[in-house]
N, C-alpha and C. Protein backbone atom coordinates (compact mmCIF):
# COMPACT_ATOMS: atom_id res chain seq x y z
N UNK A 1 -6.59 -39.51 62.91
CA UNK A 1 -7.28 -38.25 63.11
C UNK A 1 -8.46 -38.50 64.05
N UNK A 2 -8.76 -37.13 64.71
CA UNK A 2 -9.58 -37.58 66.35
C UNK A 2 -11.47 -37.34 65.39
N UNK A 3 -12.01 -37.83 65.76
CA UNK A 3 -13.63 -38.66 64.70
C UNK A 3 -14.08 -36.87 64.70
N UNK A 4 -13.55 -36.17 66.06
CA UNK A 4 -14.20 -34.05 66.63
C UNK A 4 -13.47 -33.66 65.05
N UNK A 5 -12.42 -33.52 65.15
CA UNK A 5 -11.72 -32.71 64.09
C UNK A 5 -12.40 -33.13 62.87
N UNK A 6 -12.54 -34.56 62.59
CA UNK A 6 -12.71 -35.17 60.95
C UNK A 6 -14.60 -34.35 60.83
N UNK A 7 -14.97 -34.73 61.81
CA UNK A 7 -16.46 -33.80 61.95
C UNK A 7 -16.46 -32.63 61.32
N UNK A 8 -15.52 -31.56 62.03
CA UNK A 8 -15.23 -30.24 61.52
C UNK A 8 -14.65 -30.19 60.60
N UNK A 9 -13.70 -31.00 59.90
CA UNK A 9 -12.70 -30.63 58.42
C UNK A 9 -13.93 -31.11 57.66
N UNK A 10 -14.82 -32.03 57.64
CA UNK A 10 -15.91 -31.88 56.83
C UNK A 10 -17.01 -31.09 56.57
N UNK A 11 -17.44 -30.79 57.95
CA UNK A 11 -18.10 -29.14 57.97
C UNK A 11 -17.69 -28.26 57.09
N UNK A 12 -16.39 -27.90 57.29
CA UNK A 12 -15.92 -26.68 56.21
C UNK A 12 -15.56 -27.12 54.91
N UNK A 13 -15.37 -28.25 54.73
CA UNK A 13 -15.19 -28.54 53.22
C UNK A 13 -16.41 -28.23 52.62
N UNK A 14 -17.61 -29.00 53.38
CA UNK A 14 -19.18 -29.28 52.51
C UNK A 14 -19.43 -27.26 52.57
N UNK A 15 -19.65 -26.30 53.51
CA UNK A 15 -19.56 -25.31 53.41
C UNK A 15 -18.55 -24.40 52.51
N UNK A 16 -17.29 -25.15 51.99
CA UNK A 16 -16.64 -24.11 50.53
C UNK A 16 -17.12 -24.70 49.62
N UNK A 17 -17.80 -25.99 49.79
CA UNK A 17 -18.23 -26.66 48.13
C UNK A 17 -19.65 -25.26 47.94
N UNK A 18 -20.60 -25.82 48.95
CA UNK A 18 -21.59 -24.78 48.68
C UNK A 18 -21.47 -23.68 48.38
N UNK A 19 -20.69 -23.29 49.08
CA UNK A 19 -20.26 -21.26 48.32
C UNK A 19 -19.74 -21.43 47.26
N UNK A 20 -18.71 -22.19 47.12
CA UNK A 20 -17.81 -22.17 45.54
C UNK A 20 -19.10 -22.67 45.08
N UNK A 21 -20.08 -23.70 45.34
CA UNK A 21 -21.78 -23.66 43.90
C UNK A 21 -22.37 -22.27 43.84
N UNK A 22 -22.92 -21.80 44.98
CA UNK A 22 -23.25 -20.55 44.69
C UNK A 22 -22.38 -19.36 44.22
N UNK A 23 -21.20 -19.24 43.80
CA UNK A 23 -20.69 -18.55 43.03
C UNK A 23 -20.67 -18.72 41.34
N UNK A 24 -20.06 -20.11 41.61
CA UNK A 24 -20.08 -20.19 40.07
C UNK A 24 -21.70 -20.17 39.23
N UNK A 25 -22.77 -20.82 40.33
CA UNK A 25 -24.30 -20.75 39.88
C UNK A 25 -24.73 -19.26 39.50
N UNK A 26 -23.90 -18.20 40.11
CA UNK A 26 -24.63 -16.73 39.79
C UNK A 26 -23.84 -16.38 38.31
N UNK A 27 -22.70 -16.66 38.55
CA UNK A 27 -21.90 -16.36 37.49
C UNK A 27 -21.83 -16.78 36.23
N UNK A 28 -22.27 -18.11 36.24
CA UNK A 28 -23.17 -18.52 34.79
C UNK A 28 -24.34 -18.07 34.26
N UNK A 29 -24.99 -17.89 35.14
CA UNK A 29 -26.65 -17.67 34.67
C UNK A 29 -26.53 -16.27 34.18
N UNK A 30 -25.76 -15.23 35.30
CA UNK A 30 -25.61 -13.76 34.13
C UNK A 30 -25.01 -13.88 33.13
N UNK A 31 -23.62 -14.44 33.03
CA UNK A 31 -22.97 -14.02 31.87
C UNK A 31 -23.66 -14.67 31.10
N UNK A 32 -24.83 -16.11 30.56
CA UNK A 32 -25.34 -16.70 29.98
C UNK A 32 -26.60 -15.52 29.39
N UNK A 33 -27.06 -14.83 30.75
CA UNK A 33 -27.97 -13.78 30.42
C UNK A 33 -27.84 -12.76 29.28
N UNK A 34 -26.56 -11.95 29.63
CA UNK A 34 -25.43 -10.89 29.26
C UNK A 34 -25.49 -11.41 27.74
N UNK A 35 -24.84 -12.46 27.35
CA UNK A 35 -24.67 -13.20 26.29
C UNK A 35 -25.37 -12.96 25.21
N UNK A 36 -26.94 -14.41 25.75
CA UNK A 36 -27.97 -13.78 25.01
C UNK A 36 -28.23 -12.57 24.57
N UNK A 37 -28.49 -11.77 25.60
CA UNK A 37 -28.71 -10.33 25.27
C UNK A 37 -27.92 -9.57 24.19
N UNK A 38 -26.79 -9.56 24.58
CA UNK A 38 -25.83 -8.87 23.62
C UNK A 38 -25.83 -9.73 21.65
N UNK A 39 -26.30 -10.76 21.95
CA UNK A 39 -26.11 -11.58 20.80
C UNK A 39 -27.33 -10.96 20.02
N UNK A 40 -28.58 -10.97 20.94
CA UNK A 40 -29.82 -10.52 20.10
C UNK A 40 -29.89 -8.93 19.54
N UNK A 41 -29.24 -8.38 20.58
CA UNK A 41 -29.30 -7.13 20.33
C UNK A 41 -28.53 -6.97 18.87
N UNK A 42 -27.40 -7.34 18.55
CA UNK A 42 -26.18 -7.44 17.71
C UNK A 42 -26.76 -8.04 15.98
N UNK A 43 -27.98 -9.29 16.38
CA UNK A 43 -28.49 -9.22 15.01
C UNK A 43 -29.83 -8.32 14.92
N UNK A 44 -30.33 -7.82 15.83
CA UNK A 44 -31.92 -7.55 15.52
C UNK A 44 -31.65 -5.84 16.15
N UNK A 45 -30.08 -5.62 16.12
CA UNK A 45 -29.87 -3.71 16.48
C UNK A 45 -31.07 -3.39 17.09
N UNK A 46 -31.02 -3.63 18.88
CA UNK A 46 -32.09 -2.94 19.31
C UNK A 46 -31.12 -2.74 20.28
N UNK A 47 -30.15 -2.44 20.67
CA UNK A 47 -29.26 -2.06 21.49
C UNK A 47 -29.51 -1.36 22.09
N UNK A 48 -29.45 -1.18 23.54
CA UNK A 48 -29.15 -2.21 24.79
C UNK A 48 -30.47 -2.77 25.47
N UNK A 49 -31.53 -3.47 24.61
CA UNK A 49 -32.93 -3.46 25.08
C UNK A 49 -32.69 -4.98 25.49
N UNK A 50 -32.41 -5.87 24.46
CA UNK A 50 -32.37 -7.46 25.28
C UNK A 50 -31.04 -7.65 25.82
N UNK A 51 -29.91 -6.62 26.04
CA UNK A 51 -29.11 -7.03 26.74
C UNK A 51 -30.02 -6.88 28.36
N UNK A 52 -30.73 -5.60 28.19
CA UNK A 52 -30.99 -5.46 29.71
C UNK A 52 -31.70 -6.52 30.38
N UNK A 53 -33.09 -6.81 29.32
CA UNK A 53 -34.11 -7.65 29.73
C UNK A 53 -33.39 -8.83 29.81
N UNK A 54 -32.32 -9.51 29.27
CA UNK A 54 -32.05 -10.61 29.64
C UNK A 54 -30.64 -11.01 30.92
N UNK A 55 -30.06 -9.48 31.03
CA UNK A 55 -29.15 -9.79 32.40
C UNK A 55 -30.40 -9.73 33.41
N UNK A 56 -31.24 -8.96 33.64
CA UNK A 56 -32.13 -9.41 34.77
C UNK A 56 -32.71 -10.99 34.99
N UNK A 57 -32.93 -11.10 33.57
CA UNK A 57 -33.22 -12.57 33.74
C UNK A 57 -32.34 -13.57 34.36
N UNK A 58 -30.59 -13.10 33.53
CA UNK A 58 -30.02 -14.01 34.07
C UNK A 58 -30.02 -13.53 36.05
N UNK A 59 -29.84 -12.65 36.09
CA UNK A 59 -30.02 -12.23 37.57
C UNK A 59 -31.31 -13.17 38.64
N UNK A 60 -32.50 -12.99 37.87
CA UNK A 60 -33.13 -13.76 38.70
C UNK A 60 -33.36 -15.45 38.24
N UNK A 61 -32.59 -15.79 37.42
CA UNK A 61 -32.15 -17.11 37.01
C UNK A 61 -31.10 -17.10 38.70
N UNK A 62 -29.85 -16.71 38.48
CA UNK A 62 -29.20 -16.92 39.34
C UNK A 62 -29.62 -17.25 41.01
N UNK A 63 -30.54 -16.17 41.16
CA UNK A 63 -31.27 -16.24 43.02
C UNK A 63 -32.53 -17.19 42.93
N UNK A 64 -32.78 -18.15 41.81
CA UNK A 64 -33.52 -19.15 41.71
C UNK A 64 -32.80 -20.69 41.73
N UNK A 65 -31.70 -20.17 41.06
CA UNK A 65 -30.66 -21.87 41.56
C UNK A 65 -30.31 -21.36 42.59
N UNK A 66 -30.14 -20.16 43.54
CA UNK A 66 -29.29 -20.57 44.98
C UNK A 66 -30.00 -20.97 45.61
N UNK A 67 -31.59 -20.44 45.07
CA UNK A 67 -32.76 -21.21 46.12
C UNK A 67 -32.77 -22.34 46.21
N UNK A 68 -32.92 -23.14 44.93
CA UNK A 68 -32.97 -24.32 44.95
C UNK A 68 -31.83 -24.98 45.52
N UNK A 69 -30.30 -24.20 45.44
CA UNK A 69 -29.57 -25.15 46.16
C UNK A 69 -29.33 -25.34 47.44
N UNK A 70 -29.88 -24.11 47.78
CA UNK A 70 -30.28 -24.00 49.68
C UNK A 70 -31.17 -25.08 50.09
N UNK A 71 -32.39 -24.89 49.66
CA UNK A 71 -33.30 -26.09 49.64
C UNK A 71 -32.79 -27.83 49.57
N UNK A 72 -31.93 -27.43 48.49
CA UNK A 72 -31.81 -28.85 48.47
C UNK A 72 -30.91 -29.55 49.65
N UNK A 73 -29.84 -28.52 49.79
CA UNK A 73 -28.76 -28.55 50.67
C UNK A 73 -29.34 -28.94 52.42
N UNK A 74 -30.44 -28.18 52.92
CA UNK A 74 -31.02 -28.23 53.89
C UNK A 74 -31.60 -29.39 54.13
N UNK A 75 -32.36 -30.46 52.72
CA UNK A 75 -32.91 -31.25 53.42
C UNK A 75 -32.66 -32.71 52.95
């Protein structure tokens, strides 16, 4: 294989690893959010008050690991 191509088939590999992290990184942190929430709500019947407060959380849980994995990724 020519050293140009092996350059580029690694380019796009390291670029689907990163997206496939930032997918699965958003997708844990809500449904982890969601979770909580629904769990607390379910013993302490305050329904839908810590489901909400805690999908936002997981929400800005989520755009706090992509930061960090941008960051990390960059340097």
């Amino acid at each position: 294989m020519q050293p140009n191509k092996k350059k580029q088939r690694d380019g796009v590999l390291r670029a689907l690893s990163f997206s496939s992290q930032i997918g699965f990184s958003m997708a844990v942190c809500i449904f982890i959010g969601v979770f909580l929430g629904k769990f607390i709500d379910k013993h302490l019947r305050t329904s839908p008050w810590f489901l909400l407060v805690f999908s936002l959380l997981g929400a800005v849980a989520a755009f706090w690991s992509i930061f960090r994995l941008h960051k990390k990724n960059n340097s």
